[in-house]
C-alpha atoms as a PDB file:
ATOM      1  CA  UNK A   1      82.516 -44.869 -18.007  1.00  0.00           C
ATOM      2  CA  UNK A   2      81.660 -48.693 -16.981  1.00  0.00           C
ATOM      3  CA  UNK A   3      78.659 -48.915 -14.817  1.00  0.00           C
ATOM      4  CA  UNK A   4      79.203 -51.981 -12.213  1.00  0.00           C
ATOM      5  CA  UNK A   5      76.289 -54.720 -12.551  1.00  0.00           C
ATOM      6  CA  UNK A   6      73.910 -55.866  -9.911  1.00  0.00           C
ATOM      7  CA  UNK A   7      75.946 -57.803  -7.578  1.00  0.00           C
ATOM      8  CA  UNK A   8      79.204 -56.810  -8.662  1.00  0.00           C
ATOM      9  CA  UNK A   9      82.078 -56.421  -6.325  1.00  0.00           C
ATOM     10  CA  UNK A  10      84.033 -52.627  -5.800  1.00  0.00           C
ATOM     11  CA  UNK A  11      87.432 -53.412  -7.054  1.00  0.00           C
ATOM     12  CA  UNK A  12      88.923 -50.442  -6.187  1.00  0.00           C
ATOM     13  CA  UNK A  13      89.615 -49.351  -9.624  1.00  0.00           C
ATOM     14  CA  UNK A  14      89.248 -46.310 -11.028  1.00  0.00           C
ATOM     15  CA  UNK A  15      86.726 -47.052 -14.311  1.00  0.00           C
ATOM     16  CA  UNK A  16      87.751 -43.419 -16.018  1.00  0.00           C
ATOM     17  CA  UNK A  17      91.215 -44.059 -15.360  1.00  0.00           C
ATOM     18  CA  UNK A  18      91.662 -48.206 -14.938  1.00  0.00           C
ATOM     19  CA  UNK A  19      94.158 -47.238 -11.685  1.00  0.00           C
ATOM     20  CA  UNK A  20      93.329 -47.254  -8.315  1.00  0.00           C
ATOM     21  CA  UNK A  21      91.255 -44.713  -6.540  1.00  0.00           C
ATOM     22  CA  UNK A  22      92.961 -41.805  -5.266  1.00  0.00           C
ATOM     23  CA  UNK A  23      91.726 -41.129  -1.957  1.00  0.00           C
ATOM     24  CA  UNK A  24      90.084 -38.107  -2.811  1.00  0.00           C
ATOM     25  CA  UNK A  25      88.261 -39.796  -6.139  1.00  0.00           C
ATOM     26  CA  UNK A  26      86.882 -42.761  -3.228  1.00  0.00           C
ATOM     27  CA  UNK A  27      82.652 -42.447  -3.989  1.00  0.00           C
ATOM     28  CA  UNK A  28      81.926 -42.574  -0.140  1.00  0.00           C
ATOM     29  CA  UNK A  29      84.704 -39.898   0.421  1.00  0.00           C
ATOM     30  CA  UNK A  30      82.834 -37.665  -2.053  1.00  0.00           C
ATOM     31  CA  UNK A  31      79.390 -38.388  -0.558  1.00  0.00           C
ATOM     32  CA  UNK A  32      81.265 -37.772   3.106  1.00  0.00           C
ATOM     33  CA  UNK A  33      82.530 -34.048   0.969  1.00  0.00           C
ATOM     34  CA  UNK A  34      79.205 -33.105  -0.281  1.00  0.00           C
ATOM     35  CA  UNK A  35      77.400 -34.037   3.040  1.00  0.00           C
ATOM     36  CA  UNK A  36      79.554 -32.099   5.030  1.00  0.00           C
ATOM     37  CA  UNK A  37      79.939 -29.103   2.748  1.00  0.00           C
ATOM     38  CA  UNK A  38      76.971 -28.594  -0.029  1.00  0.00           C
ATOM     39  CA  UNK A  39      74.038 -26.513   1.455  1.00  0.00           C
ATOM     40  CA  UNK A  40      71.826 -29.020  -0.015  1.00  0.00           C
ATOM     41  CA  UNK A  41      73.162 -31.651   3.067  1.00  0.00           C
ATOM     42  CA  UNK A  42      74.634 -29.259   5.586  1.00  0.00           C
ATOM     43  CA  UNK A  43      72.468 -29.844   8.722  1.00  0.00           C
ATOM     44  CA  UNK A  44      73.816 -26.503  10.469  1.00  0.00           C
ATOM     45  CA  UNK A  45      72.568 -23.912   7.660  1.00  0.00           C
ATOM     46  CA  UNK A  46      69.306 -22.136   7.538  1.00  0.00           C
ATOM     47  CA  UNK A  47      67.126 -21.491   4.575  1.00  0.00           C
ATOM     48  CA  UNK A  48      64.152 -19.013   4.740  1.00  0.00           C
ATOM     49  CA  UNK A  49      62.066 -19.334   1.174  1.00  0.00           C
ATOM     50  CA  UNK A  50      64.869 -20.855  -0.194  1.00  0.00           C
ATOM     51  CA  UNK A  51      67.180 -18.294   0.935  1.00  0.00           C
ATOM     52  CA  UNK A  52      70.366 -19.021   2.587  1.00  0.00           C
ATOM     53  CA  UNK A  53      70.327 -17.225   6.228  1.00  0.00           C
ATOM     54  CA  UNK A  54      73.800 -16.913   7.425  1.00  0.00           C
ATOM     55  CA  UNK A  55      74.852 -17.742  11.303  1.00  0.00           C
ATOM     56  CA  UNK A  56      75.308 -14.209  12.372  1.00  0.00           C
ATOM     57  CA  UNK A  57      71.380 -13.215  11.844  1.00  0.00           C
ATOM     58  CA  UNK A  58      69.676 -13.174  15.454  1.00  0.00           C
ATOM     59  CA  UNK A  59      67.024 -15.342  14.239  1.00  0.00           C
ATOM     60  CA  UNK A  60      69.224 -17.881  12.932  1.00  0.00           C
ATOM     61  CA  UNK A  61      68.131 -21.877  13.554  1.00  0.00           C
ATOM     62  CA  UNK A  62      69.001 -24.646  11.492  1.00  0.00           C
ATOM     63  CA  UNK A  63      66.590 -26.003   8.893  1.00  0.00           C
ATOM     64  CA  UNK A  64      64.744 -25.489   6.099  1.00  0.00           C
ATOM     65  CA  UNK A  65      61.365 -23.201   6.628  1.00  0.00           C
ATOM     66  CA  UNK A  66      59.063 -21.210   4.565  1.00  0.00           C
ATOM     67  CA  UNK A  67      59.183 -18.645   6.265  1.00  0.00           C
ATOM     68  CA  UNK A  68      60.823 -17.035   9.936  1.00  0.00           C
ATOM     69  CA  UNK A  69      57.519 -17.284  11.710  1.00  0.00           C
ATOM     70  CA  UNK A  70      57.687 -21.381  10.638  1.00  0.00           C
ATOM     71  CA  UNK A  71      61.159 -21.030  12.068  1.00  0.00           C
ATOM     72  CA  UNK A  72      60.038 -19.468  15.693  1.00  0.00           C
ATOM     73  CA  UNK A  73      57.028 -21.525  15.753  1.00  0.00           C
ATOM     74  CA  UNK A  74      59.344 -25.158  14.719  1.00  0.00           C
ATOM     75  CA  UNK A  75      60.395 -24.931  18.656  1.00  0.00           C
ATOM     76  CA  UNK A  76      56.775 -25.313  19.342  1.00  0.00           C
ATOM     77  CA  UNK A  77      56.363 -28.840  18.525  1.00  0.00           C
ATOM     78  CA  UNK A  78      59.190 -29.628  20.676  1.00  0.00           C
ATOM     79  CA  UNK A  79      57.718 -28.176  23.813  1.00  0.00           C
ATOM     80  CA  UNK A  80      59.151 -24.706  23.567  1.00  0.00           C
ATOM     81  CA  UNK A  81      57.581 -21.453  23.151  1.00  0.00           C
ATOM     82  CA  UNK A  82      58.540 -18.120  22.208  1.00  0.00           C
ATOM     83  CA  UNK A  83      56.779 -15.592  24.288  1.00  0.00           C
ATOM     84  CA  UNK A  84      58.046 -12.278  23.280  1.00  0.00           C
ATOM     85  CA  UNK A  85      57.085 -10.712  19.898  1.00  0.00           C
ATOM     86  CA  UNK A  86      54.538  -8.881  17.863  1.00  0.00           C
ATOM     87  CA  UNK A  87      50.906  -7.891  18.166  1.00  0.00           C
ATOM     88  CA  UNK A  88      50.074  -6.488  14.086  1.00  0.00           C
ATOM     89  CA  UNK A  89      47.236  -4.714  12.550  1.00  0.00           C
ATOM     90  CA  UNK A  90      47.211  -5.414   8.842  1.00  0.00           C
ATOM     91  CA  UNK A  91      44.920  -4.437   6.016  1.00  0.00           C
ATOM     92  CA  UNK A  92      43.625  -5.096   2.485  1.00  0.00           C
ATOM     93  CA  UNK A  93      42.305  -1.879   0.133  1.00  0.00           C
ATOM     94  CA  UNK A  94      40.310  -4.957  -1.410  1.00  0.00           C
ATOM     95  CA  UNK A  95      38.140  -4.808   2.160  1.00  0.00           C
ATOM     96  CA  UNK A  96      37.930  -1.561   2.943  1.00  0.00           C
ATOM     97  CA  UNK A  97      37.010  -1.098   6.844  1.00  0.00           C
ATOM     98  CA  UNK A  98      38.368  -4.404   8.161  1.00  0.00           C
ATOM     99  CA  UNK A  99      41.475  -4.898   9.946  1.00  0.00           C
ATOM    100  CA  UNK A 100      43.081  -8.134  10.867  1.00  0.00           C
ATOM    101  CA  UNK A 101      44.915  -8.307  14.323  1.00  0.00           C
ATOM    102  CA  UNK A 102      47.483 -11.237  14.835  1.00  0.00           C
ATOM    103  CA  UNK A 103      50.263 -12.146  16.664  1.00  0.00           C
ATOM    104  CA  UNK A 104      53.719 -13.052  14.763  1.00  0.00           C
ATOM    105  CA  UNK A 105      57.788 -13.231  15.940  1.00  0.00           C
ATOM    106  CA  UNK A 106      58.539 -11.147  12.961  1.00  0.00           C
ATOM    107  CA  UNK A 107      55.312  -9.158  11.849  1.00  0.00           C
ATOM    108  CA  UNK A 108      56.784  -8.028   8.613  1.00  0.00           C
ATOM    109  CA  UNK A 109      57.865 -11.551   7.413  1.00  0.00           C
ATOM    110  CA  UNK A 110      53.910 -12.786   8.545  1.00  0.00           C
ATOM    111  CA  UNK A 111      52.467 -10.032   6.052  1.00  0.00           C
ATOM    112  CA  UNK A 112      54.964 -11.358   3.449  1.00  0.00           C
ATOM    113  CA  UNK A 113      52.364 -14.482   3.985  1.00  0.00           C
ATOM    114  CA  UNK A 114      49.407 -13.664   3.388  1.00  0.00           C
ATOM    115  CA  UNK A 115      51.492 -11.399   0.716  1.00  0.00           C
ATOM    116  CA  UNK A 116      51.260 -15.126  -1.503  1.00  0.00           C
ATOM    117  CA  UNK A 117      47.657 -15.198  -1.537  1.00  0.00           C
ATOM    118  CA  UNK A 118      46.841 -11.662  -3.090  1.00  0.00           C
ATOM    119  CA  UNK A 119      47.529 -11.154  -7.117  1.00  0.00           C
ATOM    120  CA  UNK A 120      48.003  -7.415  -6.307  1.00  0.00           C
ATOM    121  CA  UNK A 121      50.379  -7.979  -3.002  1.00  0.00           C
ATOM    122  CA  UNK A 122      48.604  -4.944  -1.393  1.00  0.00           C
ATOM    123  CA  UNK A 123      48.320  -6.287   2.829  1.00  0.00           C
ATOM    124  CA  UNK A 124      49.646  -3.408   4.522  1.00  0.00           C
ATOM    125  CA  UNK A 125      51.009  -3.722   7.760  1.00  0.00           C
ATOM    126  CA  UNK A 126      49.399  -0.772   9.638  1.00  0.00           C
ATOM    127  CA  UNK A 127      50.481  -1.111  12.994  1.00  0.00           C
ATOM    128  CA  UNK A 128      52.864  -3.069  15.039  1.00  0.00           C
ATOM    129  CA  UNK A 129      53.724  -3.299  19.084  1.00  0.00           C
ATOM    130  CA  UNK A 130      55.687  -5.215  20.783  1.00  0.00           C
ATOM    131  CA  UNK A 131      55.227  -7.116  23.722  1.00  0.00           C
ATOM    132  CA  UNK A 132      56.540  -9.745  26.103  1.00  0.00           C
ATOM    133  CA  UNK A 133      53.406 -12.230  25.695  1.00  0.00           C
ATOM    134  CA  UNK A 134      52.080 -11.983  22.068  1.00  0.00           C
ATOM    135  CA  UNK A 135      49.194 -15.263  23.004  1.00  0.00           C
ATOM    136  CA  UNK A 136      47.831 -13.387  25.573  1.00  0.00           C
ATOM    137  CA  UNK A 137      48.404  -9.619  23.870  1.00  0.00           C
ATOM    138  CA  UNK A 138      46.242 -10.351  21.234  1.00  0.00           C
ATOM    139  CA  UNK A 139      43.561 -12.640  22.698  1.00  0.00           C
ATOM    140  CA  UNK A 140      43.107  -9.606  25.100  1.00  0.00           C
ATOM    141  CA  UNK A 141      43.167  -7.108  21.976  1.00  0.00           C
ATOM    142  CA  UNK A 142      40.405  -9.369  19.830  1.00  0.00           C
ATOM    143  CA  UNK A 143      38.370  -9.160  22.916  1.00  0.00           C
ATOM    144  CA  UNK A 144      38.133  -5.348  22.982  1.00  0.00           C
ATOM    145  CA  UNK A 145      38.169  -5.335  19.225  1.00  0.00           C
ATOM    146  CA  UNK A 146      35.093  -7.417  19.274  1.00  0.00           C
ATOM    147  CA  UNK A 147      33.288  -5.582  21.579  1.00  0.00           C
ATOM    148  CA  UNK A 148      33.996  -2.309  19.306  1.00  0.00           C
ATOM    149  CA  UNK A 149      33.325  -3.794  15.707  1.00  0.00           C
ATOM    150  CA  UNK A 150      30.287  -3.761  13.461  1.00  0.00           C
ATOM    151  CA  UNK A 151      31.124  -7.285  12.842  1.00  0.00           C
ATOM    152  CA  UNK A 152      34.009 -10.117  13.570  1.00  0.00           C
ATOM    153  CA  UNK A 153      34.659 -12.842  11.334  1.00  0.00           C
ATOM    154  CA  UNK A 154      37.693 -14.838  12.888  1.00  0.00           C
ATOM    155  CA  UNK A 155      41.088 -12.364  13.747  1.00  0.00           C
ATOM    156  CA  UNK A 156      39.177  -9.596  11.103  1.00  0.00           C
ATOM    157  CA  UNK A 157      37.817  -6.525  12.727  1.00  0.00           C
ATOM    158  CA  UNK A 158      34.890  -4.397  10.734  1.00  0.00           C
ATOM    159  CA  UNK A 159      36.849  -1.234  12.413  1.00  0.00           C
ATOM    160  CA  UNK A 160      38.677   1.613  11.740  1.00  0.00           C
ATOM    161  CA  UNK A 161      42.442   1.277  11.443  1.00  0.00           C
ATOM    162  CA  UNK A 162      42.737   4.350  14.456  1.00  0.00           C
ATOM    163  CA  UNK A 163      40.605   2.343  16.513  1.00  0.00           C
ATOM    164  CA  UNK A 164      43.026  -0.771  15.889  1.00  0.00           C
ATOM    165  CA  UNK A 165      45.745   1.700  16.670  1.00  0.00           C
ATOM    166  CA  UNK A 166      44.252   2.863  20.386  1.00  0.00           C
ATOM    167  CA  UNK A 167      43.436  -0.891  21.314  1.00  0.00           C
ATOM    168  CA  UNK A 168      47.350  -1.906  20.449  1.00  0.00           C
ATOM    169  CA  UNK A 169      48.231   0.471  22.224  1.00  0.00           C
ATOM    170  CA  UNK A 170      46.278  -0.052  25.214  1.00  0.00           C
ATOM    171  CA  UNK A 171      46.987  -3.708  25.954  1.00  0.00           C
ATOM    172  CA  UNK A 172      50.550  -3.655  25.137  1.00  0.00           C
ATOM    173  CA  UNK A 173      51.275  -0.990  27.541  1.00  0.00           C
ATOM    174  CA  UNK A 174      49.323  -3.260  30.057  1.00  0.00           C
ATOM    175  CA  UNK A 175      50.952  -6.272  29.662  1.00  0.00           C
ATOM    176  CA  UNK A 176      54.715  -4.496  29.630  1.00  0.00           C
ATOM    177  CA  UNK A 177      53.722  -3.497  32.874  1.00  0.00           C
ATOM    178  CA  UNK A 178      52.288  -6.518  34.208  1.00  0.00           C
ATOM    179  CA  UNK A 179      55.117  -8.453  32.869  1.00  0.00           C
END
């Protein structure tokens, strides 16, 4: 196959064959092709850690994330917020008698996180609740928690996982109510 030189002219010639293009075998027709169809290009697909995410899933936005909470959270930078979700209680065997309490759209696909920083892949999700303000459910839950705990050290708890449990519990019922 010729290469055209720096400078050179298109001369509508088909190098492989020496005839003129066929208007499927035009270059910018085949970029326009792959642009429009190859997941690579296709602005209107969703990819979750490199996984394809088809249109049908409930969660489904366009774009390329690492994972569904960076999906949920994307609308943030553009003025949006998601209120509704998930108030978690997750632990690691590695520190026995803490318990972190977060917030996350998708609680399951946060632990698969923090799953990325741990050889052994042993967080445990012990407790989720829903709730229709997830900010304010769990700044009101690390305020009990830290009233309760031995010791605090950022959203980790030096309390029992029962305890966790009861305070979940407590302010998600609240806040359902409250709307």
């Amino acid at each position: 196959m010729q290469k055209r030189k720096v400078g050179q002219q298109r001369t509508g010639i088909n190098p492989k064959t020496g005839k003129k293009y066929y208007y499927k075998d035009n270059p910018e027709r085949i970029r326009e092709r792959m642009k429009k169809w190859s997941p690579i290009h296709n602005a209107l697909q969703m990819y979750v850690n490199g996984k394809y995410i088809p249109r049908a899933h409930p969660l489904h936005k366009p774009g390329r994330y690492k994972s569904f909470n960076d999906a949920a959270f994307a609308s943030l930078q553009k003025g949006g917020e998601i209120k509704e979700g998930y108030v978690y209680a997750i632990t690691n065997p590695a520190w026995p008698e803490w318990v972190k309490i977060g917030m996350a759209v998708d609680a399951d696909d946060r632990c698969l996180g923090y799953q990325t920083g741990s050889p052994l892949r042993d967080y445990k999700v012990e407790h989720i609740v829903s709730t229709n303000n997830k900010r304010k459910s769990e700044s009101q839950a690390h305020k009990i928690a830290a009233k309760m705990a031995k010791e605090k050290r950022g959203e980790w708890f030096n309390l029992n996982i029962d305890q966790v449990k009861n305070i979940l519990n407590e302010i998600t019922v609240d806040f359902k109510e409250t709307g």
